[in-house]
C-alpha atoms as a PDB file:
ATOM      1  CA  UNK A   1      92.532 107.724 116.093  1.00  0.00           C
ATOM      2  CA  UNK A   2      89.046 107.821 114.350  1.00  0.00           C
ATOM      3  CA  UNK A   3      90.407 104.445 112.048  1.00  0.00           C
ATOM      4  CA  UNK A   4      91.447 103.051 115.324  1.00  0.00           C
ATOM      5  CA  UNK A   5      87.778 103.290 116.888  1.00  0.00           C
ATOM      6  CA  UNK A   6      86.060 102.196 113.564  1.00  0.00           C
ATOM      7  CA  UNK A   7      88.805  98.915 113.886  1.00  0.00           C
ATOM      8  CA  UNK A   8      87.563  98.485 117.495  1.00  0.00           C
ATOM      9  CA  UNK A   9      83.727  99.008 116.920  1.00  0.00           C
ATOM     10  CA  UNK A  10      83.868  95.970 114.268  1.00  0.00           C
ATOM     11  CA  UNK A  11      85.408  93.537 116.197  1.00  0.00           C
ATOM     12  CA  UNK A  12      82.760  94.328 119.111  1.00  0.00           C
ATOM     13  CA  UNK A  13      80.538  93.919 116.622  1.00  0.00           C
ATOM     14  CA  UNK A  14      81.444  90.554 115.801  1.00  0.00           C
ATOM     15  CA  UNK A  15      81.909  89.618 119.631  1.00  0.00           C
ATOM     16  CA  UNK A  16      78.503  90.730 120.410  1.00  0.00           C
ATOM     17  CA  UNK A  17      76.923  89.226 117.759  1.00  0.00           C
ATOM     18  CA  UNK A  18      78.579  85.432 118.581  1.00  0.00           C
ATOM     19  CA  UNK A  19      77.568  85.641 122.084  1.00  0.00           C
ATOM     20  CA  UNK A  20      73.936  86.897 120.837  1.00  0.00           C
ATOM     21  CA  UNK A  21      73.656  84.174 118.173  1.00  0.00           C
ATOM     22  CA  UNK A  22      73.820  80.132 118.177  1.00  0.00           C
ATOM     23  CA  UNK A  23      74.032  79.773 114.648  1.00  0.00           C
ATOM     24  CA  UNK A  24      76.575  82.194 113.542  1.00  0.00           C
ATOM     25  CA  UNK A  25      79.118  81.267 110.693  1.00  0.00           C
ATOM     26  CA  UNK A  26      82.443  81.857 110.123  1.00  0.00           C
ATOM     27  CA  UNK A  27      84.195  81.643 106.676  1.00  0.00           C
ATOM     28  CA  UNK A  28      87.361  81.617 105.146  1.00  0.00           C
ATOM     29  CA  UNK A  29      87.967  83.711 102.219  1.00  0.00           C
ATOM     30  CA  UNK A  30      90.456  84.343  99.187  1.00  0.00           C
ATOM     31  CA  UNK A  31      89.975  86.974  96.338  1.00  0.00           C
ATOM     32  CA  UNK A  32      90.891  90.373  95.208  1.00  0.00           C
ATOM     33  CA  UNK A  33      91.202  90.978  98.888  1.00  0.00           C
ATOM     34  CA  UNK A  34      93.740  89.026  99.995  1.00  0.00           C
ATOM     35  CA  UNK A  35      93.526  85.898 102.484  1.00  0.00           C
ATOM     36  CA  UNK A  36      90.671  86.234 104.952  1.00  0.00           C
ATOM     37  CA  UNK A  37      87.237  85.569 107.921  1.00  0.00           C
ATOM     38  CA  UNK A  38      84.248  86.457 108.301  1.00  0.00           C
ATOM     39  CA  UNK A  39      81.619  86.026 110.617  1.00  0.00           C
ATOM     40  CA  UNK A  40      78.171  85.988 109.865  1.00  0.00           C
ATOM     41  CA  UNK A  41      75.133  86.609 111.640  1.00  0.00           C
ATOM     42  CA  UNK A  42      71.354  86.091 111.602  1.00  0.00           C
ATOM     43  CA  UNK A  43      69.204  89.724 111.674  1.00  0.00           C
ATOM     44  CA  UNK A  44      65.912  87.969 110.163  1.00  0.00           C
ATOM     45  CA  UNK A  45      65.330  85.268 108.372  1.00  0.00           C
ATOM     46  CA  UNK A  46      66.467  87.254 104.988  1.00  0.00           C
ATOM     47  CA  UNK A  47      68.566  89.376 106.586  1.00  0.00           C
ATOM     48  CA  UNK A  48      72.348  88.635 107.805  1.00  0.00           C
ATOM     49  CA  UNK A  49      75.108  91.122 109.430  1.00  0.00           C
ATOM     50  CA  UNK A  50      78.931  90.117 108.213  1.00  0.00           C
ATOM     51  CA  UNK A  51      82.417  91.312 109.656  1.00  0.00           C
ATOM     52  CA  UNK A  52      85.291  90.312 108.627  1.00  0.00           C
ATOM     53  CA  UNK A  53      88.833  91.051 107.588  1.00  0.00           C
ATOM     54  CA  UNK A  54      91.427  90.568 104.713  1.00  0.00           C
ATOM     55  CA  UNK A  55      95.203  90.912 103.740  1.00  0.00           C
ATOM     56  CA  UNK A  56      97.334  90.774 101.162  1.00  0.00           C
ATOM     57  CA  UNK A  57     101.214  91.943 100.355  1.00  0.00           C
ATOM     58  CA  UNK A  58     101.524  91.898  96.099  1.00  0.00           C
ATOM     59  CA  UNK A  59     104.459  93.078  94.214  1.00  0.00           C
ATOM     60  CA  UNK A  60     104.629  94.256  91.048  1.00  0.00           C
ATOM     61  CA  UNK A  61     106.247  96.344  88.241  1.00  0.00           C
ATOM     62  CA  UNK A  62     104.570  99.507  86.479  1.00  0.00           C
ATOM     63  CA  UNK A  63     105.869 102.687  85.051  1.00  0.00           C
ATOM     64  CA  UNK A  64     104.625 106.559  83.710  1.00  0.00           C
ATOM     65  CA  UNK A  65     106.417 107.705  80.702  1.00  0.00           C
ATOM     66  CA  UNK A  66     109.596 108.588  82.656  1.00  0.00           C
ATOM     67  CA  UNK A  67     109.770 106.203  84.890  1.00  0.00           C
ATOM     68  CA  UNK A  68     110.079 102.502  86.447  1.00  0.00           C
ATOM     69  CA  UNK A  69     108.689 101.069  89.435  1.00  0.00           C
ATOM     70  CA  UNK A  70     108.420  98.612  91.904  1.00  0.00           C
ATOM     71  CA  UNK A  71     105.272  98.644  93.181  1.00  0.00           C
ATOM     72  CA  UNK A  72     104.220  96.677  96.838  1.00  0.00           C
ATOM     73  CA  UNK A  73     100.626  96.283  97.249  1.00  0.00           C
ATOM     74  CA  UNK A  74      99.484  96.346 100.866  1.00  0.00           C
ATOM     75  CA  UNK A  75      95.533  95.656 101.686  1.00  0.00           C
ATOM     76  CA  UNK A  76      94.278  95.705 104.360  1.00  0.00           C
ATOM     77  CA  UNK A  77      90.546  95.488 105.014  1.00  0.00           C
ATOM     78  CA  UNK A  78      87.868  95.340 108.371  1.00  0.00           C
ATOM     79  CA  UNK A  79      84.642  95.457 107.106  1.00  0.00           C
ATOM     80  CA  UNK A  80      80.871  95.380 108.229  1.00  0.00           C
ATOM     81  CA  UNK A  81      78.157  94.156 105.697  1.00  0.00           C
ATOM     82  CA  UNK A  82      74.640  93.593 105.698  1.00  0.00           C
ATOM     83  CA  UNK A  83      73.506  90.760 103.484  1.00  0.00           C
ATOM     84  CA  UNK A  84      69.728  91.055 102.223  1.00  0.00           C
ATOM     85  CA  UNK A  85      68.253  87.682 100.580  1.00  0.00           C
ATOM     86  CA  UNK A  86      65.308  89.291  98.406  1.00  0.00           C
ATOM     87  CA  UNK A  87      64.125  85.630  97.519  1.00  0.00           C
ATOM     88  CA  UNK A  88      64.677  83.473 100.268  1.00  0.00           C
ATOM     89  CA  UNK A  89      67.267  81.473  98.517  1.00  0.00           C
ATOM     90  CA  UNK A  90      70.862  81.980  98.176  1.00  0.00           C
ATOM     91  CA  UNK A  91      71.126  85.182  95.896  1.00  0.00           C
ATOM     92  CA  UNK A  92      72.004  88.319  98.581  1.00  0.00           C
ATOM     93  CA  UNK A  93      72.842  91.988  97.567  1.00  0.00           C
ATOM     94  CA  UNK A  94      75.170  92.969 100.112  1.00  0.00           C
ATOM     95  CA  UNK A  95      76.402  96.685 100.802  1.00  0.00           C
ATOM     96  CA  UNK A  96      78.641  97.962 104.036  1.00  0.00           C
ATOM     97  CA  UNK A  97      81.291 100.039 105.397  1.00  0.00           C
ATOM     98  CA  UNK A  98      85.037  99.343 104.982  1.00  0.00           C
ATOM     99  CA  UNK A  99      87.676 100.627 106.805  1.00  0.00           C
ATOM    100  CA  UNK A 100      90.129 100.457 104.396  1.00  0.00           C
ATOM    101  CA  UNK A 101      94.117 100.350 105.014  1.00  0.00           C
ATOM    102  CA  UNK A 102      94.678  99.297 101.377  1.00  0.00           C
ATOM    103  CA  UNK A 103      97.918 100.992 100.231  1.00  0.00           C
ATOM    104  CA  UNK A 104     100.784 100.962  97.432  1.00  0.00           C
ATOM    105  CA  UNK A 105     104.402 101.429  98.251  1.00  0.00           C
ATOM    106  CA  UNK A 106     106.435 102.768  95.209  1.00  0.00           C
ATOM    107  CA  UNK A 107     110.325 102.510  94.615  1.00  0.00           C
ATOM    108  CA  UNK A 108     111.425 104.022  91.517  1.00  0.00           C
ATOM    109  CA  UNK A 109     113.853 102.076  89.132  1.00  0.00           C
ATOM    110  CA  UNK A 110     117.049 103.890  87.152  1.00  0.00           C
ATOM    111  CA  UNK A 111     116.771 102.807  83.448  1.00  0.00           C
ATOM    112  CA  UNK A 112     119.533 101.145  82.105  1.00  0.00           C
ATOM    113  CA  UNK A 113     121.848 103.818  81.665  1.00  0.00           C
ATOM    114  CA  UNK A 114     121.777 104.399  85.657  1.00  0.00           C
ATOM    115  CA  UNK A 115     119.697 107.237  85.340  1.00  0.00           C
ATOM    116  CA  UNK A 116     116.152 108.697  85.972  1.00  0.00           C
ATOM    117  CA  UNK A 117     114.748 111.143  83.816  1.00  0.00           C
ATOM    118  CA  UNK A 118     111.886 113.274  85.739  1.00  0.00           C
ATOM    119  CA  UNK A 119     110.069 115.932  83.167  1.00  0.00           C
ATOM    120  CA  UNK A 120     112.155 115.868  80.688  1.00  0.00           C
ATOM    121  CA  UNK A 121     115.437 115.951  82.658  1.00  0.00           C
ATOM    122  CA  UNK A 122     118.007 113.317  82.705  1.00  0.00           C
ATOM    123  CA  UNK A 123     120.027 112.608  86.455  1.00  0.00           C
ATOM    124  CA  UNK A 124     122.141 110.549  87.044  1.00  0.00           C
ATOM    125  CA  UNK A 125     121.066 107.682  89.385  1.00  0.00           C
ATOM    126  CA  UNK A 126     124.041 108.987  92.164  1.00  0.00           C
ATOM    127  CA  UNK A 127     122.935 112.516  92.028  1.00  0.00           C
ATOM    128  CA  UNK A 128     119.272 112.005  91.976  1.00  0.00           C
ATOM    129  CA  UNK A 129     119.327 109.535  95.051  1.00  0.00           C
ATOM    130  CA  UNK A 130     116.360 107.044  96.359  1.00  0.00           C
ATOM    131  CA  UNK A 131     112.935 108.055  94.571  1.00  0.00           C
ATOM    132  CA  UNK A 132     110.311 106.502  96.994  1.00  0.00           C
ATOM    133  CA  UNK A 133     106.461 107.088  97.307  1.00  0.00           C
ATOM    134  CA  UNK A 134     103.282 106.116  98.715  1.00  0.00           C
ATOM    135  CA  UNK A 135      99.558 105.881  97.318  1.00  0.00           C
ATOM    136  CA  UNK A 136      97.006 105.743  99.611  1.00  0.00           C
ATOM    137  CA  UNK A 137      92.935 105.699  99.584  1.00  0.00           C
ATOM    138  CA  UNK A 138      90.177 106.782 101.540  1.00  0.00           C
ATOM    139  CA  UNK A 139      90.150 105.152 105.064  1.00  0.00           C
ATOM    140  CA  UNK A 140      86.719 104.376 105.480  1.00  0.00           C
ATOM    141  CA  UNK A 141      85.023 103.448 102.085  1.00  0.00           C
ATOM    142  CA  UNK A 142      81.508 102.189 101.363  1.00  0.00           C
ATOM    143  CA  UNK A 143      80.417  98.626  99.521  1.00  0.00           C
ATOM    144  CA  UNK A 144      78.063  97.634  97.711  1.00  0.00           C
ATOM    145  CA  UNK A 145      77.900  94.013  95.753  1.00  0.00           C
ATOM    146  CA  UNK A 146      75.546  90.800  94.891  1.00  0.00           C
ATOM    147  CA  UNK A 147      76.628  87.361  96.242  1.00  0.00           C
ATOM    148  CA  UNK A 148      75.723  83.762  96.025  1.00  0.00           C
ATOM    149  CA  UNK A 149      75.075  81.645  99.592  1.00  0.00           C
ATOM    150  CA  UNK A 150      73.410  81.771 103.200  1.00  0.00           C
ATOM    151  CA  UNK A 151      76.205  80.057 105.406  1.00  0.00           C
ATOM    152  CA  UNK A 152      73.973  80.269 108.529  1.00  0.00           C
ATOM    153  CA  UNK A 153      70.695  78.701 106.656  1.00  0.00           C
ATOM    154  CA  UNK A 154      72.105  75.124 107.217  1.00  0.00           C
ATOM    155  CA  UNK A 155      74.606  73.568 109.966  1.00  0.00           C
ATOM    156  CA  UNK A 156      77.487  72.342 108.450  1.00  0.00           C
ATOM    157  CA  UNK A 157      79.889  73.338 105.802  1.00  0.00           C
ATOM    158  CA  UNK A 158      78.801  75.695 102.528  1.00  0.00           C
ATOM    159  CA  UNK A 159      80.697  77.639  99.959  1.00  0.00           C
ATOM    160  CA  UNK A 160      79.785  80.987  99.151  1.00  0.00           C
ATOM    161  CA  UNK A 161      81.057  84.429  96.595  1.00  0.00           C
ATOM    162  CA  UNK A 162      80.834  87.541  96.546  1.00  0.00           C
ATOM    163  CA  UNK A 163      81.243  89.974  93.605  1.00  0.00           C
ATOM    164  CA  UNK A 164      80.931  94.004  94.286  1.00  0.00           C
ATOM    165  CA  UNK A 165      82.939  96.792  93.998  1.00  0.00           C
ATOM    166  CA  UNK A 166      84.841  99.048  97.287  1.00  0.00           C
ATOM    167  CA  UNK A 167      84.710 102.528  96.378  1.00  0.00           C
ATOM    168  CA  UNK A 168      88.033 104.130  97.891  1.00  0.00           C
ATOM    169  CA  UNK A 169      87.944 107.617  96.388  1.00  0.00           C
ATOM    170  CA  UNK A 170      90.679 109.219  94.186  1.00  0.00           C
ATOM    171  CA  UNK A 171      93.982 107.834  95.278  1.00  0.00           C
ATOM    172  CA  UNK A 172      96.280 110.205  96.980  1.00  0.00           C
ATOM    173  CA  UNK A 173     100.360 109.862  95.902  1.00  0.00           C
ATOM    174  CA  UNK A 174     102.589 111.115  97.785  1.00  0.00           C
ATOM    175  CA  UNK A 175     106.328 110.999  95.575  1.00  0.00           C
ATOM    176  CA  UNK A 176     109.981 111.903  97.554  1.00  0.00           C
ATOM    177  CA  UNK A 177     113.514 111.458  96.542  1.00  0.00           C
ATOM    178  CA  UNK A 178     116.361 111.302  99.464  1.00  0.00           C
ATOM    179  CA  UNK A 179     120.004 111.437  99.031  1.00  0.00           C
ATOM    180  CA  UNK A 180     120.252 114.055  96.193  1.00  0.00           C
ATOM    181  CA  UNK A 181     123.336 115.815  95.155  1.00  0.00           C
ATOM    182  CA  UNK A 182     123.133 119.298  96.759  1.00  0.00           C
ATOM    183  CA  UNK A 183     124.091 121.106  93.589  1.00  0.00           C
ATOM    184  CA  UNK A 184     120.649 119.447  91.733  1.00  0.00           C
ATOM    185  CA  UNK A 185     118.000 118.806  94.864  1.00  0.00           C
ATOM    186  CA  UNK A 186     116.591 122.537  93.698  1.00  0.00           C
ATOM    187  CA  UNK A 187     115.546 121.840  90.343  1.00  0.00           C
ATOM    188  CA  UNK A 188     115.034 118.279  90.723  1.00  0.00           C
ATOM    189  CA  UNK A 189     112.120 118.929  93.276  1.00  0.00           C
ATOM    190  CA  UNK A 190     110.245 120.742  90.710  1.00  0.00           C
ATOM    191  CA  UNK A 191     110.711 117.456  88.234  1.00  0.00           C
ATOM    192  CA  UNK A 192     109.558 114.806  91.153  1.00  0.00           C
ATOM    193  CA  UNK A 193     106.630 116.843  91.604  1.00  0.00           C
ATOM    194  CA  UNK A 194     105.744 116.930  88.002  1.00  0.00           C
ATOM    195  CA  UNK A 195     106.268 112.891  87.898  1.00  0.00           C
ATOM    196  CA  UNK A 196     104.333 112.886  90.757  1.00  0.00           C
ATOM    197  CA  UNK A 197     101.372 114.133  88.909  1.00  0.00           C
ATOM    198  CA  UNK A 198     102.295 111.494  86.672  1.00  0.00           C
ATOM    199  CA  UNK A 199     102.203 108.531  88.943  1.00  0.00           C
ATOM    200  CA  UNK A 200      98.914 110.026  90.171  1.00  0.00           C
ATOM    201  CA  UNK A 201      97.120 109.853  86.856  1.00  0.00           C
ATOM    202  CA  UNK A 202      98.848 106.330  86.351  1.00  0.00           C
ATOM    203  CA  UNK A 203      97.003 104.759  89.700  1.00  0.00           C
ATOM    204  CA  UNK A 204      93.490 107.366  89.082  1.00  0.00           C
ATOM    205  CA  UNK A 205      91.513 104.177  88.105  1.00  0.00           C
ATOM    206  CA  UNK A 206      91.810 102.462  91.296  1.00  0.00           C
ATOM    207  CA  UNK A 207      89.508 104.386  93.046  1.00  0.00           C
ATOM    208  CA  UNK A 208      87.340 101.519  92.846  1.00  0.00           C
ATOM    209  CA  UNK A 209      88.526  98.291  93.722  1.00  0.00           C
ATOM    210  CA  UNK A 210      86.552  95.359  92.527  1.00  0.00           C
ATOM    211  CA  UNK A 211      85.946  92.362  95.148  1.00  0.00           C
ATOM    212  CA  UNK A 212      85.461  89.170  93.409  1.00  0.00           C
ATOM    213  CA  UNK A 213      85.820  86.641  96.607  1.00  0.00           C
ATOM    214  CA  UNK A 214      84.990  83.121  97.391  1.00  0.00           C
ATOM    215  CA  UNK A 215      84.525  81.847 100.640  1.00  0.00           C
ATOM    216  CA  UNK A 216      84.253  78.586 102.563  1.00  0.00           C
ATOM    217  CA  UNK A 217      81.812  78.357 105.535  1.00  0.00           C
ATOM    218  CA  UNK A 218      81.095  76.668 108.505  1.00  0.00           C
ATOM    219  CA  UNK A 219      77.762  76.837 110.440  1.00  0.00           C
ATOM    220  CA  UNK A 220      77.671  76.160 114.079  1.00  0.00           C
END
């Protein structure tokens, strides 16, 4: 419920703050996170407020020692930034919340014998069944990053970029198999919790995400 609110308070935000404002900007954006808007705002004259949003769907294959995966890479951003010009000029240091729905689906992959082998033990891909997980992060995460542009200094059309880093705590995995043989679901619960300790050292560097982003702008 609480990520619902935080999703509703930024887009008032950036309702309030068009109807407040004549010269707001509104960007389109591609980078690390995904396809995406913003909206941007004038506080002072150095001083802007930004909302804006971004998704992405990625696939991609990783392993742990044991194992193979198919990895699916959802993000999912809504975020609320204040950009700060310290020189009057197109440099800003930026810095926010996030309310971050970024998450990883996993699918593991039998080798090529048909089989998985979880801590040390070999099943066969029939007996074992379906090994799915999930990684997820920290739902609301702070920012902080430098940019390059002021898309509401000027009417018209600007580019802009940002570079920072989202800091979504320790990711949490969350590893499952379904469909196991009766005679080995026992034991092999033990095993997919040791490879899930696994998988959770694999993703531990991804509790921050870097944001390198470049946007095109349009001032009203």
């Amino acid at each position: 419920m609480k990520q619902h609110h935080l999703i509703a308070a930024l887009l008032a935000g950036m309702f309030c703050a068009s109807q407040a404002q004549a010269d707001i900007a509104i960007a389109a954006d591609l980078g690390t996170t995904g396809v995406g808007a913003h909206l941007s705002v004038p506080l002072q004259s150095n001083l802007n407020a930004r909302f804006g949003v971004g998704f992405l769907n990625y696939s991609y294959d990783s392993s742990t020692d044991d194992v193979d995966y198919k990895l699916k890479l959802k993000l999912r951003t809504f975020d609320a930034l204040l950009d700060y010009f310290p020189m009057d000029g197109a440099f800003r240091v930026s810095a926010g919340v996030v309310y971050n729905g970024n998450k990883i689906d996993a699918k593991g992959k039998p080798n090529k014998n048909g089989s998985y082998t979880l801590n040390g033990n070999t099943y066969t891909a029939a007996s074992a069944g379906q090994l799915d997980g999930t990684i997820d992060f920290r739902k609301v995460a702070p920012y902080i990053g430098i940019g390059w542009g002021n898309p509401v200094k000027e009417a018209g059309w600007g580019i802009s970029s940002d570079i920072g880093v989202l800091f979504q705590g320790a990711p949490k995995t969350a590893l499952r198999n379904t469909g196991c043989d009766p005679l080995v679901c026992a034991a092999l619960k033990t095993d997919v919790a040791a490879e899930n300790d696994k998988l959770a050292d694999k993703v531990k560097d991804f509790k921050a995400y870097p944001v390198l982003r470049i946007s095109a702008s349009y001032r009203f």
